[in-house]
PDB file of N, CA and C in Angstrom:
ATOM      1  N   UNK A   1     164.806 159.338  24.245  1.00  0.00           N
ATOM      2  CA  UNK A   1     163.841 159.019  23.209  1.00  0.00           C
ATOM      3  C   UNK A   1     162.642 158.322  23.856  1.00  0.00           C
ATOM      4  N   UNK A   2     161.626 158.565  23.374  1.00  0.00           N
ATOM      5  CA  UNK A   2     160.227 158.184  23.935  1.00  0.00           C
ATOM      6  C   UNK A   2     159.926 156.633  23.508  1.00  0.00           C
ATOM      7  N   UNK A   3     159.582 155.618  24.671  1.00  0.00           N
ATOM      8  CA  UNK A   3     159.954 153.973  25.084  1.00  0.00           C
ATOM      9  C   UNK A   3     161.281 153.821  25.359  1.00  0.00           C
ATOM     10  N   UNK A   4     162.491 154.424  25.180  1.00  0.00           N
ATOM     11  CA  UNK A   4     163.362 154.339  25.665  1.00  0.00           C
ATOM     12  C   UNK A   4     163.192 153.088  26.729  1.00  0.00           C
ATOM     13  N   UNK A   5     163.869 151.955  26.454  1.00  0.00           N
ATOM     14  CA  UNK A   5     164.533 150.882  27.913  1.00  0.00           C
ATOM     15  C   UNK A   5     162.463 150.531  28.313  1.00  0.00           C
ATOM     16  N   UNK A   6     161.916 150.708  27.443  1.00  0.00           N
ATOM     17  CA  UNK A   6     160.775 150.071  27.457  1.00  0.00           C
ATOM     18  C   UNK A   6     160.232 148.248  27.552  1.00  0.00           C
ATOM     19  N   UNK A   7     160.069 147.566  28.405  1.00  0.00           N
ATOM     20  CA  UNK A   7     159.904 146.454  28.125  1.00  0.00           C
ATOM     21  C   UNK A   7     158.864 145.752  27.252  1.00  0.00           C
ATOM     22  N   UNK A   8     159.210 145.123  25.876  1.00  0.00           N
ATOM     23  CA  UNK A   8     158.313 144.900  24.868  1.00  0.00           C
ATOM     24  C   UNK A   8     157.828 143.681  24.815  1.00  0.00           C
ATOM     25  N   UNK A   9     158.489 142.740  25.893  1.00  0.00           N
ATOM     26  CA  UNK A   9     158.190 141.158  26.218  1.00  0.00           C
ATOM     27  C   UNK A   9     158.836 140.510  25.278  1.00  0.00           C
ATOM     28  N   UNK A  10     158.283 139.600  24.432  1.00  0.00           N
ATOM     29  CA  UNK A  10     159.219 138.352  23.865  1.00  0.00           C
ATOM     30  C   UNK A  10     159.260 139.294  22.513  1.00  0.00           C
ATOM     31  N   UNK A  11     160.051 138.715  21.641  1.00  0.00           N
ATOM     32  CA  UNK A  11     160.172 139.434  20.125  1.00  0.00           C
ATOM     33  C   UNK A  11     160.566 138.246  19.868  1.00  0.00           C
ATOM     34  N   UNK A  12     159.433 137.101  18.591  1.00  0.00           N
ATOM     35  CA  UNK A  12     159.936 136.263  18.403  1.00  0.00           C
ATOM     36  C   UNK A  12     160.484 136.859  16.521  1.00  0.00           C
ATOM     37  N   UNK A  13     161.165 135.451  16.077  1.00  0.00           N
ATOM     38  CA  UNK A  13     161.769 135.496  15.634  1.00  0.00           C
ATOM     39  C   UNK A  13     161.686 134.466  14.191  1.00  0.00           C
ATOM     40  N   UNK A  14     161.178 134.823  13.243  1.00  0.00           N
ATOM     41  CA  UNK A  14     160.933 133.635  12.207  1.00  0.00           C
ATOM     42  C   UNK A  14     161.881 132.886  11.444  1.00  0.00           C
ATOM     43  N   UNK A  15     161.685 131.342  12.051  1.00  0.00           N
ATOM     44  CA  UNK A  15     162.878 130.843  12.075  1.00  0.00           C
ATOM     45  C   UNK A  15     162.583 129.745  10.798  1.00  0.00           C
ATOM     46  N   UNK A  16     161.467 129.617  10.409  1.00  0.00           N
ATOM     47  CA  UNK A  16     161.056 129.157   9.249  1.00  0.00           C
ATOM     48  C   UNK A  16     159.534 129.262   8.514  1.00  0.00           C
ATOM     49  N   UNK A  17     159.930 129.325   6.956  1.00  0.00           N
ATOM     50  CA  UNK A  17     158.466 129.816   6.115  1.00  0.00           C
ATOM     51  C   UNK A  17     158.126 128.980   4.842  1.00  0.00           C
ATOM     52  N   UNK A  18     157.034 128.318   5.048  1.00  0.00           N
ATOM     53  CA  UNK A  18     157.025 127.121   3.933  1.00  0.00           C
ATOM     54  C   UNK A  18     155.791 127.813   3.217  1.00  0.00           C
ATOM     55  N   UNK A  19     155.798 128.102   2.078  1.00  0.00           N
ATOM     56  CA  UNK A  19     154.795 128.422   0.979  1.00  0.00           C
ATOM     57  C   UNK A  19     154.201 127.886   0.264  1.00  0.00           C
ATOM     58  N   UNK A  20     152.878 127.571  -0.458  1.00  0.00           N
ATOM     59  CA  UNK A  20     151.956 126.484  -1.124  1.00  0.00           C
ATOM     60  C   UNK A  20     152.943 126.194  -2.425  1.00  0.00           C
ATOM     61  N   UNK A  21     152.497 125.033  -2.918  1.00  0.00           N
ATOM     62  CA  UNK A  21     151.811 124.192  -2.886  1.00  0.00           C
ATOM     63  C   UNK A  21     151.523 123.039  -1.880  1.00  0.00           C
ATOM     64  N   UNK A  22     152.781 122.946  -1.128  1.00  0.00           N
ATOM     65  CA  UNK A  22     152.910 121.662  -0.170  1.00  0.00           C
ATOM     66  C   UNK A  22     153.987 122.344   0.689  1.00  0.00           C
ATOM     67  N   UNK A  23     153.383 123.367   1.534  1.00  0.00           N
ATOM     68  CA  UNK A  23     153.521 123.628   2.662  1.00  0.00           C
ATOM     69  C   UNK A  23     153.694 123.084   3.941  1.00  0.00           C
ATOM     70  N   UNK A  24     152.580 122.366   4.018  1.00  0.00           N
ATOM     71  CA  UNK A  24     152.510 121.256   5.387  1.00  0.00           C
ATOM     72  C   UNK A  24     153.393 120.287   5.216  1.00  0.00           C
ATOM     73  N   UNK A  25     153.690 119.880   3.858  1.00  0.00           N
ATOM     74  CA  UNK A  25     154.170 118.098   4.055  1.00  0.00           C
ATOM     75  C   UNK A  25     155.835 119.234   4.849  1.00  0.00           C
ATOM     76  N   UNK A  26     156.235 120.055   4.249  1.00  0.00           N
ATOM     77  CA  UNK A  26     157.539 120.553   4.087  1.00  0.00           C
ATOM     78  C   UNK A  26     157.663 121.013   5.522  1.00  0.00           C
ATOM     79  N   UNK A  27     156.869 121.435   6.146  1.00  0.00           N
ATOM     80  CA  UNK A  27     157.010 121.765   7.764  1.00  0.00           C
ATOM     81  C   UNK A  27     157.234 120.695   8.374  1.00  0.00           C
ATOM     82  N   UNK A  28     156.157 119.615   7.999  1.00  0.00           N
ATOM     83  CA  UNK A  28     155.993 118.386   8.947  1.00  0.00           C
ATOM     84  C   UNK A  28     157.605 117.792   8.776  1.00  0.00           C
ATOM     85  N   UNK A  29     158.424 117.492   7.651  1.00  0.00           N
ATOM     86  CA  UNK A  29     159.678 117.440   7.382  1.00  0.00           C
ATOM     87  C   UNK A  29     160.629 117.817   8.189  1.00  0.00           C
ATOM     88  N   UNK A  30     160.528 119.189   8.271  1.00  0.00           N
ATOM     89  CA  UNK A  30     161.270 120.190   8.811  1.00  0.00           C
ATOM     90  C   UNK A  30     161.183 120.227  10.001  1.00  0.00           C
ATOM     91  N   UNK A  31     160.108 119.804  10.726  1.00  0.00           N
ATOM     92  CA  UNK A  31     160.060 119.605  12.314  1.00  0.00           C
ATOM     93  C   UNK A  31     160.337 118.493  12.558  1.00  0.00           C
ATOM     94  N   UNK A  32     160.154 117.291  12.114  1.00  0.00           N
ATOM     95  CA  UNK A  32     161.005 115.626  12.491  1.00  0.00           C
ATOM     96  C   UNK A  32     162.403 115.787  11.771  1.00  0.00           C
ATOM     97  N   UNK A  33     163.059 116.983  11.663  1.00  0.00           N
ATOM     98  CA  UNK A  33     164.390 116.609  11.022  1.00  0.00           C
ATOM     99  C   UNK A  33     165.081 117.900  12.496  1.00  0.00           C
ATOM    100  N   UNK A  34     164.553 118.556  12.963  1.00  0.00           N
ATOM    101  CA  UNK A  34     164.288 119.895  14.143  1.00  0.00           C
ATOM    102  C   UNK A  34     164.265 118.825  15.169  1.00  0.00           C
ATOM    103  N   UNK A  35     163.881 117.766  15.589  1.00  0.00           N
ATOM    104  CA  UNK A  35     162.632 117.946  16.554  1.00  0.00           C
ATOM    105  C   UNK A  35     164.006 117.350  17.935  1.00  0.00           C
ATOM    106  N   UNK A  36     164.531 116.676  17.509  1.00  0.00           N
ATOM    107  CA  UNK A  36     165.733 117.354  19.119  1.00  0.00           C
ATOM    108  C   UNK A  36     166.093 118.646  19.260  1.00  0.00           C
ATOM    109  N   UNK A  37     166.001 119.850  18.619  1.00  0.00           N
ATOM    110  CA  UNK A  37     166.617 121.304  19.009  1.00  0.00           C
ATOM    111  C   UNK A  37     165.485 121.599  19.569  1.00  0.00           C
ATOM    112  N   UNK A  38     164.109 121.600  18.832  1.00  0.00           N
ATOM    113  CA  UNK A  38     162.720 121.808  19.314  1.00  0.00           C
ATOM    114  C   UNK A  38     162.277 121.219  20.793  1.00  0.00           C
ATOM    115  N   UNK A  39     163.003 120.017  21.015  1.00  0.00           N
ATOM    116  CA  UNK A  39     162.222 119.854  22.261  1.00  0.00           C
ATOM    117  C   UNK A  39     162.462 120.420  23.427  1.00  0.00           C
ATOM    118  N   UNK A  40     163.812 121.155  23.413  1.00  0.00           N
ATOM    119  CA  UNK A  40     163.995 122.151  24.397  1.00  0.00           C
ATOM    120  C   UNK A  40     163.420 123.960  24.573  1.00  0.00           C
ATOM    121  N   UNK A  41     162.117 123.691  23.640  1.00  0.00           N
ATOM    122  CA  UNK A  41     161.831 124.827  23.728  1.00  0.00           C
ATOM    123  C   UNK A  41     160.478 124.688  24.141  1.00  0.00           C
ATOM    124  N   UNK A  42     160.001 125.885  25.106  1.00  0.00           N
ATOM    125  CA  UNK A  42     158.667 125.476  25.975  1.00  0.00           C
ATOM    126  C   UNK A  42     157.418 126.492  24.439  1.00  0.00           C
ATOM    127  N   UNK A  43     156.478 125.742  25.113  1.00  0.00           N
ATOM    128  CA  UNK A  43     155.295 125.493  24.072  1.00  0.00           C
ATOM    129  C   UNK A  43     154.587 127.209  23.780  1.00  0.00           C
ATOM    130  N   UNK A  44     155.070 127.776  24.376  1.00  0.00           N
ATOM    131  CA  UNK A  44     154.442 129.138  24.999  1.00  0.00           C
ATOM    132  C   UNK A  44     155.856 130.256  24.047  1.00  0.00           C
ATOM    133  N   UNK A  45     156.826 129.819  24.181  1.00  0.00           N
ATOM    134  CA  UNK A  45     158.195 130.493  23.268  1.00  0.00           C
ATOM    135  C   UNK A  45     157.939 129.915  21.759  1.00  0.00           C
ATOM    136  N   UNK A  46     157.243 129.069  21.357  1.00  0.00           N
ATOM    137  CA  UNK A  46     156.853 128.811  19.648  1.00  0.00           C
ATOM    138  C   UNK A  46     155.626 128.987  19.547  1.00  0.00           C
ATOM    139  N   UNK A  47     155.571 129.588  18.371  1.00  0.00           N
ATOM    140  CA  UNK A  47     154.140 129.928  17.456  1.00  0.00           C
ATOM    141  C   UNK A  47     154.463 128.983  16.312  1.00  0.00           C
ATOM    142  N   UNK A  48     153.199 128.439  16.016  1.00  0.00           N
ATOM    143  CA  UNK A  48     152.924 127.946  14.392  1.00  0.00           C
ATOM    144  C   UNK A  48     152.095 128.542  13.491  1.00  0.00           C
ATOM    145  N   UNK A  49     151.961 129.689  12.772  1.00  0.00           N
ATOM    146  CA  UNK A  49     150.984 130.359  12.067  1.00  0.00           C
ATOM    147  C   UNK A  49     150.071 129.542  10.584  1.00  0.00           C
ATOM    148  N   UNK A  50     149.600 129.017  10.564  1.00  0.00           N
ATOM    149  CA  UNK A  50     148.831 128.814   9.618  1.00  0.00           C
ATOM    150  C   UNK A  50     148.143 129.877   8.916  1.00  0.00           C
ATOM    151  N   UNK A  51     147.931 129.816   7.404  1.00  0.00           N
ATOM    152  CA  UNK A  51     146.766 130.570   6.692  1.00  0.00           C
ATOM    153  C   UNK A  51     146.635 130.063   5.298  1.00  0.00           C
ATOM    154  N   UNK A  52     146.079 130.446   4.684  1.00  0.00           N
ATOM    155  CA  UNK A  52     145.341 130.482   3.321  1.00  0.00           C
ATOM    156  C   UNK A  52     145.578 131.929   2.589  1.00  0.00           C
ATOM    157  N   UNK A  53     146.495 131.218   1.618  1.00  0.00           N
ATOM    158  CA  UNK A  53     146.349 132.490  -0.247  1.00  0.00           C
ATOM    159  C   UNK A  53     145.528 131.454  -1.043  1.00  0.00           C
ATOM    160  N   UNK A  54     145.577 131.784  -2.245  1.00  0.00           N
ATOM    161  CA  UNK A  54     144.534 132.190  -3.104  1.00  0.00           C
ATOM    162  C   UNK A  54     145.364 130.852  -3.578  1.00  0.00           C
ATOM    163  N   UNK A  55     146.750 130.195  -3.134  1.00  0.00           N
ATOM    164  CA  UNK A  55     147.800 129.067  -3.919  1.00  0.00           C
ATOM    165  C   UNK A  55     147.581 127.855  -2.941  1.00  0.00           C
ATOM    166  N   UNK A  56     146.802 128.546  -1.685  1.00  0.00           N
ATOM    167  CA  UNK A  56     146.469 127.772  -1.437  1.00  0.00           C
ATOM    168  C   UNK A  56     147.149 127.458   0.839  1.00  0.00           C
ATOM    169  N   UNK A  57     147.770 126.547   1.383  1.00  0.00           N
ATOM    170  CA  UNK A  57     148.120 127.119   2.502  1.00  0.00           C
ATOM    171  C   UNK A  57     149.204 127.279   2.944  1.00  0.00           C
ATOM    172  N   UNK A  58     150.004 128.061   4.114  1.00  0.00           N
ATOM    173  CA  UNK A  58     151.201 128.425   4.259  1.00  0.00           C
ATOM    174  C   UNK A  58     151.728 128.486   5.622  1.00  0.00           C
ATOM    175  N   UNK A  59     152.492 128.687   5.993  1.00  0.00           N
ATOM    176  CA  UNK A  59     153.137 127.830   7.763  1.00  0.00           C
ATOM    177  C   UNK A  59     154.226 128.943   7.983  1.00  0.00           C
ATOM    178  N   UNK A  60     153.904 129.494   9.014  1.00  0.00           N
ATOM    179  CA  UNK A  60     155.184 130.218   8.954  1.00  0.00           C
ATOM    180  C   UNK A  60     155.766 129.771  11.112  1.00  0.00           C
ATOM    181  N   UNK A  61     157.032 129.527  11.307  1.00  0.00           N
ATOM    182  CA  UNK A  61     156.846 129.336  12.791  1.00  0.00           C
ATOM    183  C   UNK A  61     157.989 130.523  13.011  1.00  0.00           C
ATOM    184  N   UNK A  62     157.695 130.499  14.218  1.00  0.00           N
ATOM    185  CA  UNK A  62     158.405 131.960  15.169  1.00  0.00           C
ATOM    186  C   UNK A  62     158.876 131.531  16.731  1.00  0.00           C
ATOM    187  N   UNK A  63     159.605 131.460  16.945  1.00  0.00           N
ATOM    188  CA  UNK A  63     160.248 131.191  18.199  1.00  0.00           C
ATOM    189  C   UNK A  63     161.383 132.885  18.823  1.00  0.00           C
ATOM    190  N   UNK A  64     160.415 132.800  20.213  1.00  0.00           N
ATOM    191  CA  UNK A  64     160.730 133.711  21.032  1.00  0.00           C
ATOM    192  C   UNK A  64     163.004 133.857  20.770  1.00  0.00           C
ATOM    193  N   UNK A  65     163.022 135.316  21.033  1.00  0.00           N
ATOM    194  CA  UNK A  65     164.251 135.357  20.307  1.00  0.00           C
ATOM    195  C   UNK A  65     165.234 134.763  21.941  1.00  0.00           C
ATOM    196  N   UNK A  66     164.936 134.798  22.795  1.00  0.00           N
ATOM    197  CA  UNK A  66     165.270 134.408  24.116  1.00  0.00           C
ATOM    198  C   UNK A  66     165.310 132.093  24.706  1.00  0.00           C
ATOM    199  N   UNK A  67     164.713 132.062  23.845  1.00  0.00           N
ATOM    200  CA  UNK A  67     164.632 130.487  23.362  1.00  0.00           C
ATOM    201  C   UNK A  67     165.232 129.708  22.346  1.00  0.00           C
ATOM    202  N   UNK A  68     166.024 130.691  21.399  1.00  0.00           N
ATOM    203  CA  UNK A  68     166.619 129.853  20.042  1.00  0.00           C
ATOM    204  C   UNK A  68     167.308 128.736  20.366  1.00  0.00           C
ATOM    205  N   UNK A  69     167.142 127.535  19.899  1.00  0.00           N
ATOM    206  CA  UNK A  69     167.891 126.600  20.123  1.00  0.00           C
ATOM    207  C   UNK A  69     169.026 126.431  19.300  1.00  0.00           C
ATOM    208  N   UNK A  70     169.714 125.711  20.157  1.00  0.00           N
ATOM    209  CA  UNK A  70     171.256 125.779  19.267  1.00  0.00           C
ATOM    210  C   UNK A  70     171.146 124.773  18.115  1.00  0.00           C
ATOM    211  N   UNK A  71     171.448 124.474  16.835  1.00  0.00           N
ATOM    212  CA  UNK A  71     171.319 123.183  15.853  1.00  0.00           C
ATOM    213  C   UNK A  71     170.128 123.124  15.146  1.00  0.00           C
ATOM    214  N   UNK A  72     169.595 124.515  15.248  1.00  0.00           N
ATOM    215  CA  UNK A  72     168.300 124.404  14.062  1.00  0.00           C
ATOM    216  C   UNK A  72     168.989 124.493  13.025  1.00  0.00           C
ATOM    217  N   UNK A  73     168.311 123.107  12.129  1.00  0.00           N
ATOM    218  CA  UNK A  73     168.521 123.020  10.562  1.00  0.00           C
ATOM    219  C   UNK A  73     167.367 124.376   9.985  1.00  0.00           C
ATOM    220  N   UNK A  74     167.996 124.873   8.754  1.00  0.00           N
ATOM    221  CA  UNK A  74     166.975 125.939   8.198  1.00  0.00           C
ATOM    222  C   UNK A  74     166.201 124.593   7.481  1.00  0.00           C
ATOM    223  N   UNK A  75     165.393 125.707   6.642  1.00  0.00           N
ATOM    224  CA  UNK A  75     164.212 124.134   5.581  1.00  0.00           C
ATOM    225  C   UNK A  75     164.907 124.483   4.787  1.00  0.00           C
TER     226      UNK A  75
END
């Protein structure tokens, strides 16, 4: 099959998604309640996505599937 054994690099992995109204406070939460599983993960293996709907803003983070730390609380 065509890519077959293709190398696609990291495939991260969304490991949490906080939605408006109070998005941020609920991340910021969620990462000081994380933040010993988190600190073993290098800065370059997590994304933090920020954006804006119409409700207002939203957080979604993604960690490389090769980095999961063991003892992540979900939100």
């Amino acid at each position: 099959m065509a890519g077959e054994l293709l190398d696609i690099g990291f495939r991260p992995k969304l490991v949490a998604s906080f939605d408006p109204p109070d998005a941020e406070t609920r991340f910021r939460e969620w990462q000081a309640t994380n933040a010993q599983a988190l600190a073993g993960v290098p800065a370059e293996a997590m994304r933090v996505e920020y954006g804006r709907t119409g409700a207002g803003l939203y957080v979604r983070v993604r960690i490389d599937e090769s980095q999961l730390p063991e003892g992540l609380k979900l939100p």
